[in-house]
PDB file of N, CA and C in Angstrom:
ATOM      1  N   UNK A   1       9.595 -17.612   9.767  1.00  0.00           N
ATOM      2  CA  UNK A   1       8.820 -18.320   8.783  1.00  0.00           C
ATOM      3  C   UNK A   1       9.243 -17.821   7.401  1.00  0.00           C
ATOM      4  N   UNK A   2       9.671 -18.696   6.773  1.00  0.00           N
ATOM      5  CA  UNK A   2      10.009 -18.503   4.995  1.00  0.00           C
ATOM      6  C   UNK A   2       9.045 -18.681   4.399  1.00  0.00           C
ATOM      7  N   UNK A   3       8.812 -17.910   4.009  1.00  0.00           N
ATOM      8  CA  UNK A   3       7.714 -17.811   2.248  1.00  0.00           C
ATOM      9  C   UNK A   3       8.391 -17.955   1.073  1.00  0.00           C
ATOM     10  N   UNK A   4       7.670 -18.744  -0.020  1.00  0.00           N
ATOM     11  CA  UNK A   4       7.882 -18.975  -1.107  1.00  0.00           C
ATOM     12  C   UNK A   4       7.729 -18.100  -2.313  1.00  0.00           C
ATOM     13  N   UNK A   5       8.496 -17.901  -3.266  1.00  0.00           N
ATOM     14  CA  UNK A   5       8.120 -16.318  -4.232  1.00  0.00           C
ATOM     15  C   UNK A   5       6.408 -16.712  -4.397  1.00  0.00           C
ATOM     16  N   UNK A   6       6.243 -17.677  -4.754  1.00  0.00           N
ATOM     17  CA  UNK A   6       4.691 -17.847  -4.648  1.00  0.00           C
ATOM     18  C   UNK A   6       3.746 -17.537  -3.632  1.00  0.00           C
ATOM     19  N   UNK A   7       4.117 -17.702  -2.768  1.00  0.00           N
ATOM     20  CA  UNK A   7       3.313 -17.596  -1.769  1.00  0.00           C
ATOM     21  C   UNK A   7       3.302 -15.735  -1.554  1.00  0.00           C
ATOM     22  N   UNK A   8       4.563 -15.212  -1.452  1.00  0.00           N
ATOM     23  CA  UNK A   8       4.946 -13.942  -1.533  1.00  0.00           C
ATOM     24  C   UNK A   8       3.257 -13.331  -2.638  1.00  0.00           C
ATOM     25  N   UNK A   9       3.729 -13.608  -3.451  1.00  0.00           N
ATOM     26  CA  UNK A   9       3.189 -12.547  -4.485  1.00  0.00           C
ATOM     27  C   UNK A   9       1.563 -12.924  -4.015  1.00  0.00           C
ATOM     28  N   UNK A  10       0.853 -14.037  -3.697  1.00  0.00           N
ATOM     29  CA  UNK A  10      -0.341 -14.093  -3.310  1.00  0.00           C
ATOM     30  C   UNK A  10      -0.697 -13.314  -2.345  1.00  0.00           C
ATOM     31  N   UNK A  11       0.479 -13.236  -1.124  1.00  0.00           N
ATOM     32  CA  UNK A  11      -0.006 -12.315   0.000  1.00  0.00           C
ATOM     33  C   UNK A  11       0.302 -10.966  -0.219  1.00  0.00           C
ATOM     34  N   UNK A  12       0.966 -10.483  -1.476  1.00  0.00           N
ATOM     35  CA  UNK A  12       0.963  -9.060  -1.802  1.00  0.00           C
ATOM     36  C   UNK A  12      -0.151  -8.528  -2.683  1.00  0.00           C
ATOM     37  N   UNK A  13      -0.919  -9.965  -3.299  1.00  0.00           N
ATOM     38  CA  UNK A  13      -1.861  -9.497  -3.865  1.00  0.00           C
ATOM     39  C   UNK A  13      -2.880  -9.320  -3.270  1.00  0.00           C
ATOM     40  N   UNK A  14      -3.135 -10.552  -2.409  1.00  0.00           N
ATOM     41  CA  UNK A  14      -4.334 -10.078  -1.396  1.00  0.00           C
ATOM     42  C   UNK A  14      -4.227  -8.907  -0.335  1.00  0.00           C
ATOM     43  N   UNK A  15      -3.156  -8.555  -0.159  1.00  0.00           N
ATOM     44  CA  UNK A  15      -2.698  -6.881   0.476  1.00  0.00           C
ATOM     45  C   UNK A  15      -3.754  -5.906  -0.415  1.00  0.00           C
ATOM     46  N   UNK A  16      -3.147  -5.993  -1.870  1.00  0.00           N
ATOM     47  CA  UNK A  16      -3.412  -4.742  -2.454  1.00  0.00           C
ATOM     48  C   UNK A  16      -5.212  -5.145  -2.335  1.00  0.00           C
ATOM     49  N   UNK A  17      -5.663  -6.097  -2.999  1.00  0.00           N
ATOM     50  CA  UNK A  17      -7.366  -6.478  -2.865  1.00  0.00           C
ATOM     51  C   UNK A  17      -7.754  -5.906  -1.953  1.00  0.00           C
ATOM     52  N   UNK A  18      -7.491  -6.012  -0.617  1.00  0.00           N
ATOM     53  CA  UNK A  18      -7.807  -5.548   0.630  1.00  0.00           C
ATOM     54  C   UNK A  18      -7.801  -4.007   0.920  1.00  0.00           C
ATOM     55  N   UNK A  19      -6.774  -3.478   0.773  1.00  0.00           N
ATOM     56  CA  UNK A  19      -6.363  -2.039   0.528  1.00  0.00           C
ATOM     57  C   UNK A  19      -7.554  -1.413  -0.133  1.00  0.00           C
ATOM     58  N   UNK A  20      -7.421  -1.621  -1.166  1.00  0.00           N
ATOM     59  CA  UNK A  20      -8.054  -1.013  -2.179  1.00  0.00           C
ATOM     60  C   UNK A  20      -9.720  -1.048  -1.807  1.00  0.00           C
ATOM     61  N   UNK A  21     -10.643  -2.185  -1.955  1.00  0.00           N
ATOM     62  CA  UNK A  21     -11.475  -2.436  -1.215  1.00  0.00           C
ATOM     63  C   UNK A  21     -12.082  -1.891  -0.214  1.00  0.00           C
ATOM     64  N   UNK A  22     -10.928  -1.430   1.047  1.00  0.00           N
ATOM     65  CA  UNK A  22     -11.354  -0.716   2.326  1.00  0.00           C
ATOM     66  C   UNK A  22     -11.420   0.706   2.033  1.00  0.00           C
ATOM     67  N   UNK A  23     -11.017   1.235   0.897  1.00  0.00           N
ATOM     68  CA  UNK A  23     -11.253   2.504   0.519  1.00  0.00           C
ATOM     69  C   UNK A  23     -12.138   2.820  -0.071  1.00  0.00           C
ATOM     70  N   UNK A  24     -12.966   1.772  -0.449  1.00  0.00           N
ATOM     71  CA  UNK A  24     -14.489   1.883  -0.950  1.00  0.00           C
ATOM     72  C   UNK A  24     -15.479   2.887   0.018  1.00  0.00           C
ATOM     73  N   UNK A  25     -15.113   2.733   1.364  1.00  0.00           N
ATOM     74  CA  UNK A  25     -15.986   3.162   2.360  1.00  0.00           C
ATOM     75  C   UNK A  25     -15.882   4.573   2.681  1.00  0.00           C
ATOM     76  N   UNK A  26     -14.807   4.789   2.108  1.00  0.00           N
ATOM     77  CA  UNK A  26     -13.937   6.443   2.097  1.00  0.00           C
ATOM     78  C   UNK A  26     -14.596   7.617   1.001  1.00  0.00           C
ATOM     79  N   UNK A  27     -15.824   7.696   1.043  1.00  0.00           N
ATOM     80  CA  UNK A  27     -16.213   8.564   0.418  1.00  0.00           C
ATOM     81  C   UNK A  27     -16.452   9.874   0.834  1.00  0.00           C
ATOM     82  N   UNK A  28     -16.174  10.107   1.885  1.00  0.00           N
ATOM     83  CA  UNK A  28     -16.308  11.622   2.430  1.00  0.00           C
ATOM     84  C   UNK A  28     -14.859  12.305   2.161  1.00  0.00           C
ATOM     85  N   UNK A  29     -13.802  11.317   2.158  1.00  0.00           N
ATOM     86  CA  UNK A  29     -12.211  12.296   1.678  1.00  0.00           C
ATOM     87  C   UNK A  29     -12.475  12.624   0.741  1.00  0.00           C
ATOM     88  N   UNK A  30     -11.711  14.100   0.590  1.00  0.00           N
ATOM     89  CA  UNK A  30     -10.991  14.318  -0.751  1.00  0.00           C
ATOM     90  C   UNK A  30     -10.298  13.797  -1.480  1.00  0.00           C
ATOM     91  N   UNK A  31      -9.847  14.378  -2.926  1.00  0.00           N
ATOM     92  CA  UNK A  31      -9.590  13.737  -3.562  1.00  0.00           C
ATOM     93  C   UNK A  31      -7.706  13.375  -3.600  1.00  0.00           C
ATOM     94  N   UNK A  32      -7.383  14.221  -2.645  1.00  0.00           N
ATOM     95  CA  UNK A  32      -5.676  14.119  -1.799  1.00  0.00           C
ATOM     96  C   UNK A  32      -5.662  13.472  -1.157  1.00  0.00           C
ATOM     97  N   UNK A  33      -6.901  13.111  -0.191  1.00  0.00           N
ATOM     98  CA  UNK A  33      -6.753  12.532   1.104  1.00  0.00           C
ATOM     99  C   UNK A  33      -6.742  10.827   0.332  1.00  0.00           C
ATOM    100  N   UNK A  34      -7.809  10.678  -0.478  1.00  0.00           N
ATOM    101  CA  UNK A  34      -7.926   9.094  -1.149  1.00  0.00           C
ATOM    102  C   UNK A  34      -6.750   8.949  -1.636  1.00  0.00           C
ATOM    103  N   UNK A  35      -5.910   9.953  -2.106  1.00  0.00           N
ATOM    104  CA  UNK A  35      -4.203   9.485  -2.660  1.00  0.00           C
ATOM    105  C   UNK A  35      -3.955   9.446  -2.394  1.00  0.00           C
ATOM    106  N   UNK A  36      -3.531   9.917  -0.891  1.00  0.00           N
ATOM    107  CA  UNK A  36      -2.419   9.854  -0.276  1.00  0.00           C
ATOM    108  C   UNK A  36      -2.609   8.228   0.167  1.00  0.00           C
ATOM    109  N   UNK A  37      -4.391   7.707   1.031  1.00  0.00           N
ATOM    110  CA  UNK A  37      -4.072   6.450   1.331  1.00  0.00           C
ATOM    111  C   UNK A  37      -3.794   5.452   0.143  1.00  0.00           C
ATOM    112  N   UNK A  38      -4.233   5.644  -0.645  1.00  0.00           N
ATOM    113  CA  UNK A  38      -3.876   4.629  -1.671  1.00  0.00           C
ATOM    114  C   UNK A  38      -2.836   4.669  -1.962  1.00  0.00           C
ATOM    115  N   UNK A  39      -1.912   5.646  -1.740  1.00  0.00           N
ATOM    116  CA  UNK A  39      -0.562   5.577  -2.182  1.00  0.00           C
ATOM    117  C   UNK A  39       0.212   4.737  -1.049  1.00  0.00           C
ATOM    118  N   UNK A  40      -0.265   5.358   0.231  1.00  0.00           N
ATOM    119  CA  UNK A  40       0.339   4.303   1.225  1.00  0.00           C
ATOM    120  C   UNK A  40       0.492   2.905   1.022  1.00  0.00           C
ATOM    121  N   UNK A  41      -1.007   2.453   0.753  1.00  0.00           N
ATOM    122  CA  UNK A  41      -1.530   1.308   1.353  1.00  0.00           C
ATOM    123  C   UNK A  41      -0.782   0.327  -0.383  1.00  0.00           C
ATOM    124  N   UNK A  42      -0.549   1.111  -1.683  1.00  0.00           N
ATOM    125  CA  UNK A  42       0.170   0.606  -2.693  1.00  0.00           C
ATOM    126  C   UNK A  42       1.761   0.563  -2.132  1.00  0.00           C
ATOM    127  N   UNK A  43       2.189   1.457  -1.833  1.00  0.00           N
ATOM    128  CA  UNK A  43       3.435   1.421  -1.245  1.00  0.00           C
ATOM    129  C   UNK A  43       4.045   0.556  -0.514  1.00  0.00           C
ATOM    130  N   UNK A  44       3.152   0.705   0.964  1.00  0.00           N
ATOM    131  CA  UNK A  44       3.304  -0.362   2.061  1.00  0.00           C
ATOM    132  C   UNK A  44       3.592  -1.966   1.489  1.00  0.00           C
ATOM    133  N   UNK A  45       2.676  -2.320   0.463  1.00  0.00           N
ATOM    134  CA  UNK A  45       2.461  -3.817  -0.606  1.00  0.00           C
ATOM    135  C   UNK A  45       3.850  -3.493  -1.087  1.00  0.00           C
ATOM    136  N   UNK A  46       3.901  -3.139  -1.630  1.00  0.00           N
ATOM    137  CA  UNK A  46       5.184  -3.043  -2.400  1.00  0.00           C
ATOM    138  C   UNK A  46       6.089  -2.740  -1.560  1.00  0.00           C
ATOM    139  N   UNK A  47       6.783  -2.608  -0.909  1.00  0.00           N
ATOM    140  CA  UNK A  47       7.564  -2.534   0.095  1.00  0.00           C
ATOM    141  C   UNK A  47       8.180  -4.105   0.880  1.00  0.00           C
ATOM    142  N   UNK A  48       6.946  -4.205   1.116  1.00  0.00           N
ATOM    143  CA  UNK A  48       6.453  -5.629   1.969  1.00  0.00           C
ATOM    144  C   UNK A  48       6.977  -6.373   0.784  1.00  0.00           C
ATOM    145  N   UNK A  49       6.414  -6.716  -0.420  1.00  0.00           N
ATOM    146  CA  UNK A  49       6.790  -7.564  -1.083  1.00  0.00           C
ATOM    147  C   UNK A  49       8.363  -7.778  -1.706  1.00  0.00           C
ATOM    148  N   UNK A  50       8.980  -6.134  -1.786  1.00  0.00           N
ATOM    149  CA  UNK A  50      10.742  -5.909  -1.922  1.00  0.00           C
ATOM    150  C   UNK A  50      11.569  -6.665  -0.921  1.00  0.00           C
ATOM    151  N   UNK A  51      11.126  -5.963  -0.061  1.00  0.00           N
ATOM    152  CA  UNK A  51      11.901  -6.279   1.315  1.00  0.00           C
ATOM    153  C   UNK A  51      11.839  -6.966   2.029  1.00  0.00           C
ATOM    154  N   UNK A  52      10.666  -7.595   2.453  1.00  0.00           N
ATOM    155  CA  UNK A  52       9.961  -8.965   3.105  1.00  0.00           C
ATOM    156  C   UNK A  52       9.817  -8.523   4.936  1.00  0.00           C
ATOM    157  N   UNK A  53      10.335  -7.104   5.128  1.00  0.00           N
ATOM    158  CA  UNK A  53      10.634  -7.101   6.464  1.00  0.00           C
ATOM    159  C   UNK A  53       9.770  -5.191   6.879  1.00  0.00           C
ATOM    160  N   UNK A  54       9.071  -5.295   8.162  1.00  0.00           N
ATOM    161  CA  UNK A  54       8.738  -4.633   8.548  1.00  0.00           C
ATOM    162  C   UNK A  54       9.686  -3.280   8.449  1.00  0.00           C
ATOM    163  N   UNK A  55      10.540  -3.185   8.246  1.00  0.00           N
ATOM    164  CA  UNK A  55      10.958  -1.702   7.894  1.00  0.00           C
ATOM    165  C   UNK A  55      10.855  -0.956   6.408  1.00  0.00           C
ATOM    166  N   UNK A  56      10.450  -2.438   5.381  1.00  0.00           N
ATOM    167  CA  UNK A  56      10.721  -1.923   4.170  1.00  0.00           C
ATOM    168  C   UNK A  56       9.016  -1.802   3.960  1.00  0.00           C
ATOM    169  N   UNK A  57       8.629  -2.172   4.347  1.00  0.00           N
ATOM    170  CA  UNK A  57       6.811  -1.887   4.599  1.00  0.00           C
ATOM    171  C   UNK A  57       6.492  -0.411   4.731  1.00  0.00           C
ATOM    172  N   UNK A  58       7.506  -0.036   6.014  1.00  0.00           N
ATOM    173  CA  UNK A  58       6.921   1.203   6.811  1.00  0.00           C
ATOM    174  C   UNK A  58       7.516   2.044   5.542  1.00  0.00           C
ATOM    175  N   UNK A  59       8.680   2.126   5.196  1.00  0.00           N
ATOM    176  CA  UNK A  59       9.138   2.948   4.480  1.00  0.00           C
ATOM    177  C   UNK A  59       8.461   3.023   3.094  1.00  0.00           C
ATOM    178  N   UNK A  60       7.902   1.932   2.383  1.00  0.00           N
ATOM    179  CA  UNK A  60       7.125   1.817   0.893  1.00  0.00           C
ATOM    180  C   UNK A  60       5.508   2.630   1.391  1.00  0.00           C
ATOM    181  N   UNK A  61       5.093   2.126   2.438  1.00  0.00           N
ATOM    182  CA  UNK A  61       4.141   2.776   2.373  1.00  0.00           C
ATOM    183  C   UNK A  61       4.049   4.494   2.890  1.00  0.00           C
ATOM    184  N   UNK A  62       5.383   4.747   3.545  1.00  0.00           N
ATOM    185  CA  UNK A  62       5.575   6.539   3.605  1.00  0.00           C
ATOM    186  C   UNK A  62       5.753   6.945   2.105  1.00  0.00           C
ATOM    187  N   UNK A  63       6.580   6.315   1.646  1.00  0.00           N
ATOM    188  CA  UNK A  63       6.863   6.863   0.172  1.00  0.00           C
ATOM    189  C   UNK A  63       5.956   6.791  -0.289  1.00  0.00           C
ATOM    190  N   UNK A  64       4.941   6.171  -0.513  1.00  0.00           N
ATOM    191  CA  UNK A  64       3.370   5.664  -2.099  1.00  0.00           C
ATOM    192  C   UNK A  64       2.718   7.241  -1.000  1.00  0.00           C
ATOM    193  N   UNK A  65       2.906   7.055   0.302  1.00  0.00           N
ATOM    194  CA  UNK A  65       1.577   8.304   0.791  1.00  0.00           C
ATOM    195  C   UNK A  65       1.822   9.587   0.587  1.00  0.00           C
ATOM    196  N   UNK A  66       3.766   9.995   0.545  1.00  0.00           N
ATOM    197  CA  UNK A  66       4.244  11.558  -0.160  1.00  0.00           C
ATOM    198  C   UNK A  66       3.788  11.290  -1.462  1.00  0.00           C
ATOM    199  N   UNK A  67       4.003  10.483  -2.083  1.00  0.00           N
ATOM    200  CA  UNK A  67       3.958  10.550  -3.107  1.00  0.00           C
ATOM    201  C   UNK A  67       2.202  10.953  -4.051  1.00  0.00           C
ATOM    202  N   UNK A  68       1.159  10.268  -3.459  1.00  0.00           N
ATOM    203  CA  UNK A  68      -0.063  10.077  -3.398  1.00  0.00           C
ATOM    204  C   UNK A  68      -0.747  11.401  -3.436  1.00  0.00           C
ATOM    205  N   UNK A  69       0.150  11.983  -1.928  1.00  0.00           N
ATOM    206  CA  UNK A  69      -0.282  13.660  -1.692  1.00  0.00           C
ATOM    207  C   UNK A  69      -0.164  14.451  -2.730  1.00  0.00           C
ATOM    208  N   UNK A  70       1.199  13.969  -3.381  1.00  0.00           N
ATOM    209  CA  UNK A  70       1.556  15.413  -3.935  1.00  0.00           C
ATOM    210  C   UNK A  70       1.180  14.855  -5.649  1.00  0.00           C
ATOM    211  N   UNK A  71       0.240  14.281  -5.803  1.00  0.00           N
ATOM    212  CA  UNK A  71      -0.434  13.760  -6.855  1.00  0.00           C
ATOM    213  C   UNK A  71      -1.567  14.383  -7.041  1.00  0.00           C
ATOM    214  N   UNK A  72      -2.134  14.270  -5.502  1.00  0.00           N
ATOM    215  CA  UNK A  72      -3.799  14.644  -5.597  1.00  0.00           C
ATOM    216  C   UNK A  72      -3.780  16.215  -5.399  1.00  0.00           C
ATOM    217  N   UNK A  73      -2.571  17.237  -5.214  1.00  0.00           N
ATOM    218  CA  UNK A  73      -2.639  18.419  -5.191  1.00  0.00           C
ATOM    219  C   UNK A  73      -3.462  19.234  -6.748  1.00  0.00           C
TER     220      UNK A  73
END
């Protein structure tokens, strides 16, 4: 199935809406642990939206979650 750059950027936006959102409920993490997922779950979007393909997903969202960690240190 082909997506359209339009269509693309809607379903990366409603990614991040979603993401972000479900971390509302995350109030018992710390303040590393909320970076690291948000870094994922920004990553993963961005990834997804570069690459269009399940490997560039897995890999955007490892990178946003090192990255996230070593933010919230």
């Amino acid at each position: 199935m082909k997506f359209t750059r339009q269509a693309k950027a809607v379903l990366t936006i409603a990614a991040i809406v979603t993401t972000v959102s479900s971390l509302t409920a995350c109030d018992g993490m710390t303040r590393r642990q909320r970076d690291t997922a948000i870094g994922a779950g920004v990553g993963g979007a961005a990834g997804a939206a570069i690459g269009g393909n399940a490997l560039s997903t897995v890999g955007g969202a490892a990178a946003g979650g090192l990255i996230g960690n070593q933010v919230g240190k």
